[in-house]
N, C-alpha and C. Protein backbone atom coordinates (compact mmCIF):
# COMPACT_ATOMS: atom_id res chain seq x y z
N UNK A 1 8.68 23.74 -9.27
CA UNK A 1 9.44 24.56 -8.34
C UNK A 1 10.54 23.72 -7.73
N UNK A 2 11.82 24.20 -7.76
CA UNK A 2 12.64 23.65 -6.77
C UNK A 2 13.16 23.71 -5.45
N UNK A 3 12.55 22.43 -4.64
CA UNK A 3 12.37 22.77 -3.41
C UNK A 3 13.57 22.04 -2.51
N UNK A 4 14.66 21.76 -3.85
CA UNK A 4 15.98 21.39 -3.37
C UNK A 4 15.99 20.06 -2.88
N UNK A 5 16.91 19.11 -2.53
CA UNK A 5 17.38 18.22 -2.84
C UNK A 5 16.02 17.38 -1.58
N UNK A 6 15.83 16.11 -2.35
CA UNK A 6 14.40 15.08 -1.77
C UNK A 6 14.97 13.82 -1.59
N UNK A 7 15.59 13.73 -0.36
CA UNK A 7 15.72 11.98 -0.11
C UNK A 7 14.87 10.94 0.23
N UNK A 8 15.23 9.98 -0.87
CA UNK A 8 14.18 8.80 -0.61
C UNK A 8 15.32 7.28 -0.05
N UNK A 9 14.55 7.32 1.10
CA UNK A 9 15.18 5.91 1.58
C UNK A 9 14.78 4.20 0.48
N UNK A 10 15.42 3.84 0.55
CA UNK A 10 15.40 2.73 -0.15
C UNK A 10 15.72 1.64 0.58
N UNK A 11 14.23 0.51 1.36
CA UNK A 11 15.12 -0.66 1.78
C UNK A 11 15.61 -1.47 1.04
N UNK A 12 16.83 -2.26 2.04
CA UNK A 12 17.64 -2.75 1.40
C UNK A 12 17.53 -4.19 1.00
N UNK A 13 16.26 -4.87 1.75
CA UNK A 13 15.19 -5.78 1.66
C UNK A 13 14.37 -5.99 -0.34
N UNK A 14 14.36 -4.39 -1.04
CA UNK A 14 13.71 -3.85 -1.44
C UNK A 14 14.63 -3.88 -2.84
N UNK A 15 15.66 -3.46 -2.09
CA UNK A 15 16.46 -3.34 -3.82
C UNK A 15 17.65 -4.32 -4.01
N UNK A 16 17.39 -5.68 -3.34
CA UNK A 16 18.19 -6.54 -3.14
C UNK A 16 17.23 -7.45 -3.96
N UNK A 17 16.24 -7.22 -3.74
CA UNK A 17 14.80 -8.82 -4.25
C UNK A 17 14.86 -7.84 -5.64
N UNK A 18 14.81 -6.33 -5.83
CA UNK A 18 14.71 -5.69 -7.20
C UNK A 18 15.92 -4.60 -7.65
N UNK A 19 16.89 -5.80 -8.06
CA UNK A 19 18.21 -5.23 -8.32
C UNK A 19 17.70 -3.61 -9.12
N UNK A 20 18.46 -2.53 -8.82
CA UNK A 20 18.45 -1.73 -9.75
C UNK A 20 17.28 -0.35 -9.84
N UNK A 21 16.19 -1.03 -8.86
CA UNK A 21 15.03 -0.29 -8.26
C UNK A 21 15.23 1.37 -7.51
N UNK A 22 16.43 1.35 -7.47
CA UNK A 22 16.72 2.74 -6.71
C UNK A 22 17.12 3.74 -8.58
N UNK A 23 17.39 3.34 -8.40
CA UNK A 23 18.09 3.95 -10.44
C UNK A 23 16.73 4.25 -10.85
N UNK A 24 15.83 3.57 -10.78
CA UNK A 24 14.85 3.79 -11.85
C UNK A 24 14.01 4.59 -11.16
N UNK A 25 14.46 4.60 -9.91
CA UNK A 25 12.82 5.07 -9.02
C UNK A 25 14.24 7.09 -9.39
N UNK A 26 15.05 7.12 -8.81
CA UNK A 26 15.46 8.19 -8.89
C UNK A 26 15.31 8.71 -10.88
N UNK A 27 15.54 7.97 -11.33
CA UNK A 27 15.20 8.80 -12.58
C UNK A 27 13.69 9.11 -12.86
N UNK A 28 12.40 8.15 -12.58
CA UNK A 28 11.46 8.56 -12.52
C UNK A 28 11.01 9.87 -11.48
N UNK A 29 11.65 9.94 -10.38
CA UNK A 29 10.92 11.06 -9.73
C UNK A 29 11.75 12.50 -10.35
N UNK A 30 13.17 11.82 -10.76
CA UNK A 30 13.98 12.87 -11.06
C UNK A 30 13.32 13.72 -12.26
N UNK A 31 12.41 13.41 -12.53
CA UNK A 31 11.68 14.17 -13.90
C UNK A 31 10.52 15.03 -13.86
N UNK A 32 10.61 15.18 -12.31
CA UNK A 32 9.58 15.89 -12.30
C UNK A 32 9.98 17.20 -11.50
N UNK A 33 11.43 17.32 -11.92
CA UNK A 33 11.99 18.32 -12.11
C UNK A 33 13.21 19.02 -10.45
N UNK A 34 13.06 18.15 -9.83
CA UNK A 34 13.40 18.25 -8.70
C UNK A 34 14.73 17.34 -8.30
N UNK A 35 15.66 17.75 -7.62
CA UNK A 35 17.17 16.77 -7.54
C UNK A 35 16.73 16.13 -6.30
N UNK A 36 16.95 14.07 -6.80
CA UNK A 36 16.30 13.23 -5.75
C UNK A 36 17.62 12.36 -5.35
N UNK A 37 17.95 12.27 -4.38
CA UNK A 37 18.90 11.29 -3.44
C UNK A 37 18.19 9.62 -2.72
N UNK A 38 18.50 8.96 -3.69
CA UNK A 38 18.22 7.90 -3.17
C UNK A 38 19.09 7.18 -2.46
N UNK A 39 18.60 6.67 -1.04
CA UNK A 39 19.45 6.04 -0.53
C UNK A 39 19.40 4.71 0.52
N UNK A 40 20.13 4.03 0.13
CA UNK A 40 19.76 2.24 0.70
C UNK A 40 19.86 2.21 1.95
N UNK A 41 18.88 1.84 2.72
CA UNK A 41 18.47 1.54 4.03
C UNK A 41 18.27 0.63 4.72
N UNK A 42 18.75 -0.12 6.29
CA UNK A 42 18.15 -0.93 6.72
C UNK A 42 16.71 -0.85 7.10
N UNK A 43 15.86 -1.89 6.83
CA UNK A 43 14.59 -1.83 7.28
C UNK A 43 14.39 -1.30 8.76
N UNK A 44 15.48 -1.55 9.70
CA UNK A 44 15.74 -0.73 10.95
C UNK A 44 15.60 0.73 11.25
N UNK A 45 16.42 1.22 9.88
CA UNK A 45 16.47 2.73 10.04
C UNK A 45 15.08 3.04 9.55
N UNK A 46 14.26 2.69 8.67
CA UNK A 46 13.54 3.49 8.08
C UNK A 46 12.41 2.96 9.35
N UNK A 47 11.93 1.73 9.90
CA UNK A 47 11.43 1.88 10.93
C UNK A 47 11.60 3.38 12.05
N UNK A 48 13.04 3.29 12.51
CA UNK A 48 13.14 3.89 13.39
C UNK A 48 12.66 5.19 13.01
N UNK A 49 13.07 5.84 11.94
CA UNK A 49 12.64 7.25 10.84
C UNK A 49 11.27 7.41 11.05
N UNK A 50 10.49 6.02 10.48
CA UNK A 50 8.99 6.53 10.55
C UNK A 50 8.03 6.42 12.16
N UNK A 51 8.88 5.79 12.83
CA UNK A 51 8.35 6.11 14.40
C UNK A 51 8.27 7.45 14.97
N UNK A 52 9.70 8.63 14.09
CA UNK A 52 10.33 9.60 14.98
C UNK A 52 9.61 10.52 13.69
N UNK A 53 8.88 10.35 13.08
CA UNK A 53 8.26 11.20 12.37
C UNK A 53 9.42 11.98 11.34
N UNK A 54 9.90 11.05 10.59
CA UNK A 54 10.77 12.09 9.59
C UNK A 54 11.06 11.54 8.31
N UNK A 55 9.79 11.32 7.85
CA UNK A 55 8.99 11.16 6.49
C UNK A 55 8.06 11.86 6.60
N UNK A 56 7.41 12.26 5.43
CA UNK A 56 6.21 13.20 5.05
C UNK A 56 6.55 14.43 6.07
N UNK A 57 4.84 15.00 6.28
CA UNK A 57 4.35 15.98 7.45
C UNK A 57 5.36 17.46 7.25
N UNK A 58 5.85 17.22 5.79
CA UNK A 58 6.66 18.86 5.38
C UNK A 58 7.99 18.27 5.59
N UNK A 59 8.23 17.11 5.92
CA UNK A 59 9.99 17.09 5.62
C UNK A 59 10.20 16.47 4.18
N UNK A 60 11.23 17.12 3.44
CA UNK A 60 11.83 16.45 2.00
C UNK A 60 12.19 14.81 2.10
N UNK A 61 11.83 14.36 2.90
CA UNK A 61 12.21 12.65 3.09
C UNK A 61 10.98 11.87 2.94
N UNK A 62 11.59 10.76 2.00
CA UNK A 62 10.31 9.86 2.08
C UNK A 62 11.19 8.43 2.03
N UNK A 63 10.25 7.57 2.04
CA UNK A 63 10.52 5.96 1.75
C UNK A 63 10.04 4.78 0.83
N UNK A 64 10.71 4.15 0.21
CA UNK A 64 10.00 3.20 -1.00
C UNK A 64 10.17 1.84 -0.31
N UNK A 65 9.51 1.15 0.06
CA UNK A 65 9.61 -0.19 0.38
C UNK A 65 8.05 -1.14 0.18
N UNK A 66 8.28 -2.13 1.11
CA UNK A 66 7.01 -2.87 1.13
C UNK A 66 6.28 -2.19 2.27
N UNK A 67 4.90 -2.31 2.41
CA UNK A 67 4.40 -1.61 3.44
C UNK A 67 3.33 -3.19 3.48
N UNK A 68 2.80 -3.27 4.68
CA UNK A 68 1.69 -4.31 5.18
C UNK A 68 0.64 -4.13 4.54
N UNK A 69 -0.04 -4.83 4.17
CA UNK A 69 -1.26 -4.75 3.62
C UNK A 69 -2.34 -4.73 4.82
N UNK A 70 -3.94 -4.44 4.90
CA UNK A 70 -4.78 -4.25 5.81
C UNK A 70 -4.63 -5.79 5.86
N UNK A 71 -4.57 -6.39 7.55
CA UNK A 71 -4.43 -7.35 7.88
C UNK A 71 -6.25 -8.07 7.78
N UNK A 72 -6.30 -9.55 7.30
CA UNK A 72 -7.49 -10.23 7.42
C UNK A 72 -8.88 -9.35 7.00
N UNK A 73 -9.46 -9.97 7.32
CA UNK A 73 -10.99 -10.12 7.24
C UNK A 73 -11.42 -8.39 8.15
N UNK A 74 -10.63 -8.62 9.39
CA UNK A 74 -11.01 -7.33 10.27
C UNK A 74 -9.97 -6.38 9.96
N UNK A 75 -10.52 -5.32 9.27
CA UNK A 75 -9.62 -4.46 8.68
C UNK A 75 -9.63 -2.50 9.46
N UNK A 76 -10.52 -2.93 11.11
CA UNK A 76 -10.77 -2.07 11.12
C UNK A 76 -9.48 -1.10 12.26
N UNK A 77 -8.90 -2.01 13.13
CA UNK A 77 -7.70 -1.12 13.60
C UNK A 77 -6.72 -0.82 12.93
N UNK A 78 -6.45 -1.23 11.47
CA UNK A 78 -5.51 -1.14 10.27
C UNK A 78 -5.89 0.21 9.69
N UNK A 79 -7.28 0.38 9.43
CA UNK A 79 -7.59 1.44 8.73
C UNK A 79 -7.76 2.86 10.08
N UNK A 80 -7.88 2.39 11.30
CA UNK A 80 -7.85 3.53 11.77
C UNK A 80 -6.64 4.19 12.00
N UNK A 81 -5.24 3.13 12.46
CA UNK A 81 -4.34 3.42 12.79
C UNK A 81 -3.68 4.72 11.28
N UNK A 82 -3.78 3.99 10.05
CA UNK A 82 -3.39 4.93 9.02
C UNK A 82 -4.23 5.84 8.67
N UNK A 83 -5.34 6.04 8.31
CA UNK A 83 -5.95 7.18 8.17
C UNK A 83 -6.39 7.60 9.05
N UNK A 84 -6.76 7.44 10.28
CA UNK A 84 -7.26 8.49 10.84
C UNK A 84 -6.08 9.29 11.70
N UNK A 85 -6.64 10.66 11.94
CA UNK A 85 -5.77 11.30 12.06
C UNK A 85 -4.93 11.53 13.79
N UNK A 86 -5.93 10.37 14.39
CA UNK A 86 -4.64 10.14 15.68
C UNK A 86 -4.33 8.90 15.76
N UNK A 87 -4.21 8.24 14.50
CA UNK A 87 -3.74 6.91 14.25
C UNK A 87 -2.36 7.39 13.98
N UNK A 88 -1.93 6.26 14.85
CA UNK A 88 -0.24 5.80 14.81
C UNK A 88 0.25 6.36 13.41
N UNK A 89 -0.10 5.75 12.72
CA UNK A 89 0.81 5.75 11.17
C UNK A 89 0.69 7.10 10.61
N UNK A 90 -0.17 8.06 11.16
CA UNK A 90 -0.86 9.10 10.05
C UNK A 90 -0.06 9.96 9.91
N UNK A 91 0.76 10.18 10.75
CA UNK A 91 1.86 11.57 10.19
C UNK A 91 2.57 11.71 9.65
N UNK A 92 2.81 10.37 8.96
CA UNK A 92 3.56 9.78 8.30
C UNK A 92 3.30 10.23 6.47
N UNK A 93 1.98 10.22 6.37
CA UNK A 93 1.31 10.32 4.96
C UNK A 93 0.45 11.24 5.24
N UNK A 94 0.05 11.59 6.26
CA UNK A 94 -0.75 13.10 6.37
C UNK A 94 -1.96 13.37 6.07
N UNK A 95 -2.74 12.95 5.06
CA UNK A 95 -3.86 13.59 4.37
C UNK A 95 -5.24 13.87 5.37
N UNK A 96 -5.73 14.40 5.93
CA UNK A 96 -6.65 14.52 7.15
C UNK A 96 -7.89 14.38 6.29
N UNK A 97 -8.35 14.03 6.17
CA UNK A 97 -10.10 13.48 5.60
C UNK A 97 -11.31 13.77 6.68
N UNK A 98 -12.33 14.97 6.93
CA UNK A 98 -13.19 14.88 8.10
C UNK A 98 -13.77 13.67 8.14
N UNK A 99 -14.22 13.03 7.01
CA UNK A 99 -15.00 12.02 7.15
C UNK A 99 -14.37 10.33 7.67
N UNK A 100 -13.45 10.46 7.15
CA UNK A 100 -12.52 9.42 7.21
C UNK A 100 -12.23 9.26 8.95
N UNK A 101 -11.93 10.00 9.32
CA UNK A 101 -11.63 10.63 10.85
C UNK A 101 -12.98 10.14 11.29
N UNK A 102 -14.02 10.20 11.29
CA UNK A 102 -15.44 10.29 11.92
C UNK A 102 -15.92 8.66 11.73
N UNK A 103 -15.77 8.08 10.43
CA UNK A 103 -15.51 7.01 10.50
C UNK A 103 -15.36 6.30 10.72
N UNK A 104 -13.64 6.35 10.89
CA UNK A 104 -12.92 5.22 11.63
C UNK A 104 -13.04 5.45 13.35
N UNK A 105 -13.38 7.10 13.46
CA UNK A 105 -13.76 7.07 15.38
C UNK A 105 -14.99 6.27 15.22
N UNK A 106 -16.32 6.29 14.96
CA UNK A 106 -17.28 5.48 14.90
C UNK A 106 -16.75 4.05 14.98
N UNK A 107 -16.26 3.19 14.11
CA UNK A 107 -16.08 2.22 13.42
C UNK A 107 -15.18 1.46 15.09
N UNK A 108 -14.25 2.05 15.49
CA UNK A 108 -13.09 1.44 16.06
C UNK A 108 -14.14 1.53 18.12
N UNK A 109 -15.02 1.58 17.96
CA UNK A 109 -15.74 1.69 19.25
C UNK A 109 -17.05 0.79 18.83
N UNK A 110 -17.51 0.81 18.26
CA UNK A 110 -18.61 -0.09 16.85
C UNK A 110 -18.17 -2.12 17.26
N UNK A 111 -19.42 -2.02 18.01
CA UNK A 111 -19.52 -3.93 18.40
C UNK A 111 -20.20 -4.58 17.33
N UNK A 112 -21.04 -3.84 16.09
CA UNK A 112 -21.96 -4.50 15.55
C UNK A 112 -20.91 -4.66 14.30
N UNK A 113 -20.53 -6.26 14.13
CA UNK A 113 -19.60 -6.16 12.92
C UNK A 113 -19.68 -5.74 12.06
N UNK A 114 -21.28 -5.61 11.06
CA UNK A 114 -21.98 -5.41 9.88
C UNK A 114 -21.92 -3.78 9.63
N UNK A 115 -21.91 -2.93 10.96
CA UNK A 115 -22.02 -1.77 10.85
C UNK A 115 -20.57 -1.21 10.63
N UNK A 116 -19.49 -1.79 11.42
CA UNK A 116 -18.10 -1.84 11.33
C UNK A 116 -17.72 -1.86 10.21
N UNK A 117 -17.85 -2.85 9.92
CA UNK A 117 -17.34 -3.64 7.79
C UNK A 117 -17.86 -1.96 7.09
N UNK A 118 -19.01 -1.76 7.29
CA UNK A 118 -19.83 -0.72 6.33
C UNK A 118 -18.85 0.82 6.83
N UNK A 119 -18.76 1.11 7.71
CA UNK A 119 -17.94 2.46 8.08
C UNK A 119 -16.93 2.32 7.17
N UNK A 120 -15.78 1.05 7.18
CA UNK A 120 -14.50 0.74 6.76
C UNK A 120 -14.49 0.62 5.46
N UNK A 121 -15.78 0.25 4.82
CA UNK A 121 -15.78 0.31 3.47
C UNK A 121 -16.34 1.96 3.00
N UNK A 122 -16.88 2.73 3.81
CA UNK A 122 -16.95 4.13 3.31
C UNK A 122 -15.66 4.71 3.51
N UNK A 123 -14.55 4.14 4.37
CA UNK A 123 -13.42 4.88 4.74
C UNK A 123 -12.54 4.58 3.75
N UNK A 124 -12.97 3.38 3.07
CA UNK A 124 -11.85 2.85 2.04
C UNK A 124 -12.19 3.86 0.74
N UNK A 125 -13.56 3.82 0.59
CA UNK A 125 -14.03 4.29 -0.84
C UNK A 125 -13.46 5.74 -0.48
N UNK A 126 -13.60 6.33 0.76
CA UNK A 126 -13.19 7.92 0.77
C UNK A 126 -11.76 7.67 0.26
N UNK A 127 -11.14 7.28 0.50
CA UNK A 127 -9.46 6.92 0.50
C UNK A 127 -8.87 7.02 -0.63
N UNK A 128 -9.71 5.94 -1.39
CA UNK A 128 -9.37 5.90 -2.82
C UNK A 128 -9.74 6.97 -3.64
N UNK A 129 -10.97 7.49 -3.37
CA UNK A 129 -11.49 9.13 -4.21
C UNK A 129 -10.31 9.94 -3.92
N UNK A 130 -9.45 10.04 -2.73
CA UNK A 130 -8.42 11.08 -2.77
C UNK A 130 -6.60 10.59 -3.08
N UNK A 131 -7.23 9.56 -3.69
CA UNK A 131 -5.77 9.03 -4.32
C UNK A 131 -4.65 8.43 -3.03
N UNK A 132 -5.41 7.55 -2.27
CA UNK A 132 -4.67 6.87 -1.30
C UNK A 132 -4.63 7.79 -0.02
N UNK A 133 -5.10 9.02 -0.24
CA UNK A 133 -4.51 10.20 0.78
C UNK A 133 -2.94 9.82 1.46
N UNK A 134 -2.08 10.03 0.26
CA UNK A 134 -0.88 9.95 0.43
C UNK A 134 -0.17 9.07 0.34
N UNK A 135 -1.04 7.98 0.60
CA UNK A 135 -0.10 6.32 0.44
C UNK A 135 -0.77 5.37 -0.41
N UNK A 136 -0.75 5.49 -1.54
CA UNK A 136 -1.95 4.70 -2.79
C UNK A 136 -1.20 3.05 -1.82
N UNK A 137 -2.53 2.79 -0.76
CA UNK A 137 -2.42 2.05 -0.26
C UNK A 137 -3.12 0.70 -0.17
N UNK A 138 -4.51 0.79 -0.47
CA UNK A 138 -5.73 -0.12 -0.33
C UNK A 138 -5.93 0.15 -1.99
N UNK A 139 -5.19 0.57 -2.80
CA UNK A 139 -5.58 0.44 -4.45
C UNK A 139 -4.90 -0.84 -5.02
N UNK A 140 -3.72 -1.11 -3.85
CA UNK A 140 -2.89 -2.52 -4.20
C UNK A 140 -3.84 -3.53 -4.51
N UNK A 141 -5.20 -3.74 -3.75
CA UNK A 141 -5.55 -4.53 -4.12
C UNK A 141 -6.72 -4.81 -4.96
N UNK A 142 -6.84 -4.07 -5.94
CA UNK A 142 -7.45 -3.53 -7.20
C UNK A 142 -6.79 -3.95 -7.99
N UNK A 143 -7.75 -4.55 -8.97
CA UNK A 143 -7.04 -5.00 -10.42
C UNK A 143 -8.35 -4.82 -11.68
N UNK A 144 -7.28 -4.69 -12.80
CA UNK A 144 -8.14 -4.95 -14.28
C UNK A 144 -8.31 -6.02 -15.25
N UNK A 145 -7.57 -6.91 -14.12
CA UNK A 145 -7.36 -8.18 -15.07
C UNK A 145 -9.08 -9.17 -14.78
N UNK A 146 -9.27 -9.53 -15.98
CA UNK A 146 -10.20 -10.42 -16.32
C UNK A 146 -9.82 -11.98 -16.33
N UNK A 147 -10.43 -12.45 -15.01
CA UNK A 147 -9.82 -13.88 -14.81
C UNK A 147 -10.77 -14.56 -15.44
N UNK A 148 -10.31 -15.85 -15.97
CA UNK A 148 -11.51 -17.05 -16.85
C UNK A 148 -11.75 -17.64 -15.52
N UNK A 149 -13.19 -18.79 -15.65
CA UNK A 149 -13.86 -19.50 -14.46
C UNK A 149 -12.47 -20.24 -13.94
N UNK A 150 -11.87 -21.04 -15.32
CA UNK A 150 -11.10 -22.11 -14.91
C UNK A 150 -9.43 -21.82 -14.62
N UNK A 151 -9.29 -20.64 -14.71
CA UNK A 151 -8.02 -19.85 -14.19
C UNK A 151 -7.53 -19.38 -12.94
N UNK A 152 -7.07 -20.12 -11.83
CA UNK A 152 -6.80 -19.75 -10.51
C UNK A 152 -5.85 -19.24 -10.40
N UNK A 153 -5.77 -17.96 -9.50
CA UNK A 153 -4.70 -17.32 -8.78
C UNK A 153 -4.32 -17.67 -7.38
N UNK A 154 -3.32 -17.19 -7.07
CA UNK A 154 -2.36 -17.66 -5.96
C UNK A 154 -3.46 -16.93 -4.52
N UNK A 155 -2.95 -17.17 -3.94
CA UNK A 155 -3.67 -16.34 -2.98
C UNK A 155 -2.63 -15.41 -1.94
N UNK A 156 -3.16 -14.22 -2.33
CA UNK A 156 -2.23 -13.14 -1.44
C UNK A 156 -1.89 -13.35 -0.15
N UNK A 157 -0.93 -12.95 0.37
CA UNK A 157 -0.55 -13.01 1.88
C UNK A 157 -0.27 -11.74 2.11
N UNK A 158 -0.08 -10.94 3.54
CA UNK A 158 -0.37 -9.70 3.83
C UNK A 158 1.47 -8.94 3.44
N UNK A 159 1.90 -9.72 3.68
CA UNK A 159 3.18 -9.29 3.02
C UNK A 159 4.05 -9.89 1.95
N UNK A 160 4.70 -8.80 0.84
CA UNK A 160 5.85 -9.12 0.58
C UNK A 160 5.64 -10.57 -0.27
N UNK A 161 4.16 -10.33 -1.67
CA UNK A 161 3.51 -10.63 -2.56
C UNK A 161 4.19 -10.32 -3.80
N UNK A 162 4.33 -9.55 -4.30
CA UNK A 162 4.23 -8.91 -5.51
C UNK A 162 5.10 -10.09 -6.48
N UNK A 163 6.49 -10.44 -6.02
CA UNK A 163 7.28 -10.78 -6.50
C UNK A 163 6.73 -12.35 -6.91
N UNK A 164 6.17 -12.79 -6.16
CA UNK A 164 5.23 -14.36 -6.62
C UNK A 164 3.89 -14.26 -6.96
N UNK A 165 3.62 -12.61 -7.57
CA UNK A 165 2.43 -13.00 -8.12
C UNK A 165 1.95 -13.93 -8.93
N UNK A 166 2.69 -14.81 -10.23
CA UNK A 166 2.29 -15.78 -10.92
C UNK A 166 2.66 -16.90 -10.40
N UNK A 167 3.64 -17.05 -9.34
CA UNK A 167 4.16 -18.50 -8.77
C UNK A 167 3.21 -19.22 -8.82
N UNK A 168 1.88 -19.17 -7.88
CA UNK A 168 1.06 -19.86 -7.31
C UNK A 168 -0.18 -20.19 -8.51
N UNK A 169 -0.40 -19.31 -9.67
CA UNK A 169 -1.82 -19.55 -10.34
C UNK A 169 -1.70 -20.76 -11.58
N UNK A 170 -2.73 -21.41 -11.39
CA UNK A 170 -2.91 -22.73 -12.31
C UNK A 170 -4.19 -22.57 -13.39
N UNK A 171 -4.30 -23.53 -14.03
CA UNK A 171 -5.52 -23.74 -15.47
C UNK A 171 -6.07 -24.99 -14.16
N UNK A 172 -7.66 -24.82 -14.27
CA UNK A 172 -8.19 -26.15 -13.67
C UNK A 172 -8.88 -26.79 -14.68
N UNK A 173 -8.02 -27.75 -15.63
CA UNK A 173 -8.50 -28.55 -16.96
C UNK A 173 -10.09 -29.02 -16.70
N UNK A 174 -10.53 -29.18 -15.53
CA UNK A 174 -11.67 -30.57 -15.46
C UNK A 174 -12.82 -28.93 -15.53
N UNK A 175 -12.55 -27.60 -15.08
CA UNK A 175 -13.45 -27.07 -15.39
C UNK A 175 -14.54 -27.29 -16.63
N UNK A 176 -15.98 -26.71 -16.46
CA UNK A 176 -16.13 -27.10 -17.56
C UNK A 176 -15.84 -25.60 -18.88
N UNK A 177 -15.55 -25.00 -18.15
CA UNK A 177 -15.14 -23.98 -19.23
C UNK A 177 -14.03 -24.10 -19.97
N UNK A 178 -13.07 -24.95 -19.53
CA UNK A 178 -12.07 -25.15 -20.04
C UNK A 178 -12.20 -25.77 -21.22
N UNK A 179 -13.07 -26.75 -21.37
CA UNK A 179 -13.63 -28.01 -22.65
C UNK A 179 -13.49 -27.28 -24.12
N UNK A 180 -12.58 -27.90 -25.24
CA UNK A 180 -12.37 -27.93 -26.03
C UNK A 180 -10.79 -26.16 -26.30
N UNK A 181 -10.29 -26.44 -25.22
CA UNK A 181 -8.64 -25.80 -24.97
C UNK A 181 -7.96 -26.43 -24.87
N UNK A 182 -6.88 -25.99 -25.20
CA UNK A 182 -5.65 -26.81 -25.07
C UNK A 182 -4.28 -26.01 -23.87
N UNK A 183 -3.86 -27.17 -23.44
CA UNK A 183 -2.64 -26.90 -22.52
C UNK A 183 -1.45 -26.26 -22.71
């Protein structure tokens, strides 16, 4: 259906580190049958945009950039603020989940860490069953790759990764799995 013209902000953070990223992202969405306006943004504006609510929630505007990853170990005011549904971020991506909501209210009042961790990991698994609920967000850090013992990777930082994913990973020769490979 055509629901007429869909602007997507593009930071400029975004298509400066990935020359050319606005082209490809407009021809990919452009195929799904709908006329898309991409357009380069300061990380300012699209801040200011997603404070004033004018992404998602029924407006034709959205945004492609880097988004934060769930900060550390304690992941639980991260996950309430975005999914639940009087979390800061949520109107942004919308998807209302009862359970998710019940959850993260439990979870974000919750002193017993063990019980905390366990809410946040049912809120994650709900999350992912509904395809990010709007922001395939916590799937970033999902993978299919099969690492060897003696094969190290870099270690993620909460932002603004992707681009040094192989910078950092090495072969650790003295492993003993490594014995009888070559360099």
């Amino acid at each position: 259906a055509d629901l007429g013209p869909i602007t997507i902000d593009v930071a400029d953070i975004w298509e400066g580190r990935y020359r050319g990223v606005s082209e490809s992202l407009q021809s990919m969405y452009g195929q799904l049958g709908n006329e898309v306006v991409m357009k380069i943004e300061p990380y300012s504006t699209i801040i200011q945009k997603i404070t004033t609510n004018q992404y998602g929630g029924g407006n034709a505007a959205f945004w492609h950039g880097w988004i934060t990853d769930v900060q550390g170990p304690e992941a639980t005011l991260d996950v309430y603020t975005k999914y639940n549904s009087k979390g800061g971020q949520f109107f942004q991506f919308g998807v209302k989940m009862d359970e998710v909501d019940k959850w993260t209210d439990e979870a974000i009042v919750e002193f017993d860490a063990e019980r905390r961790i366990e809410l946040i990991k049912d809120s994650a698994r709900k999350i992912i069953e509904n395809y990010g609920a709007g922001e395939p967000y916590i799937e970033v850090a999902l993978t299919n790759t099969l690492y060897w013992n003696y094969y190290h990777v870099g270690k993620p930082a909460a932002f603004i990764t992707s681009q040094n994913l192989y910078q950092d990973n090495w072969f650790d020769q003295n492993d003993p799995t490594w014995e009888g490979r070559t360099a």
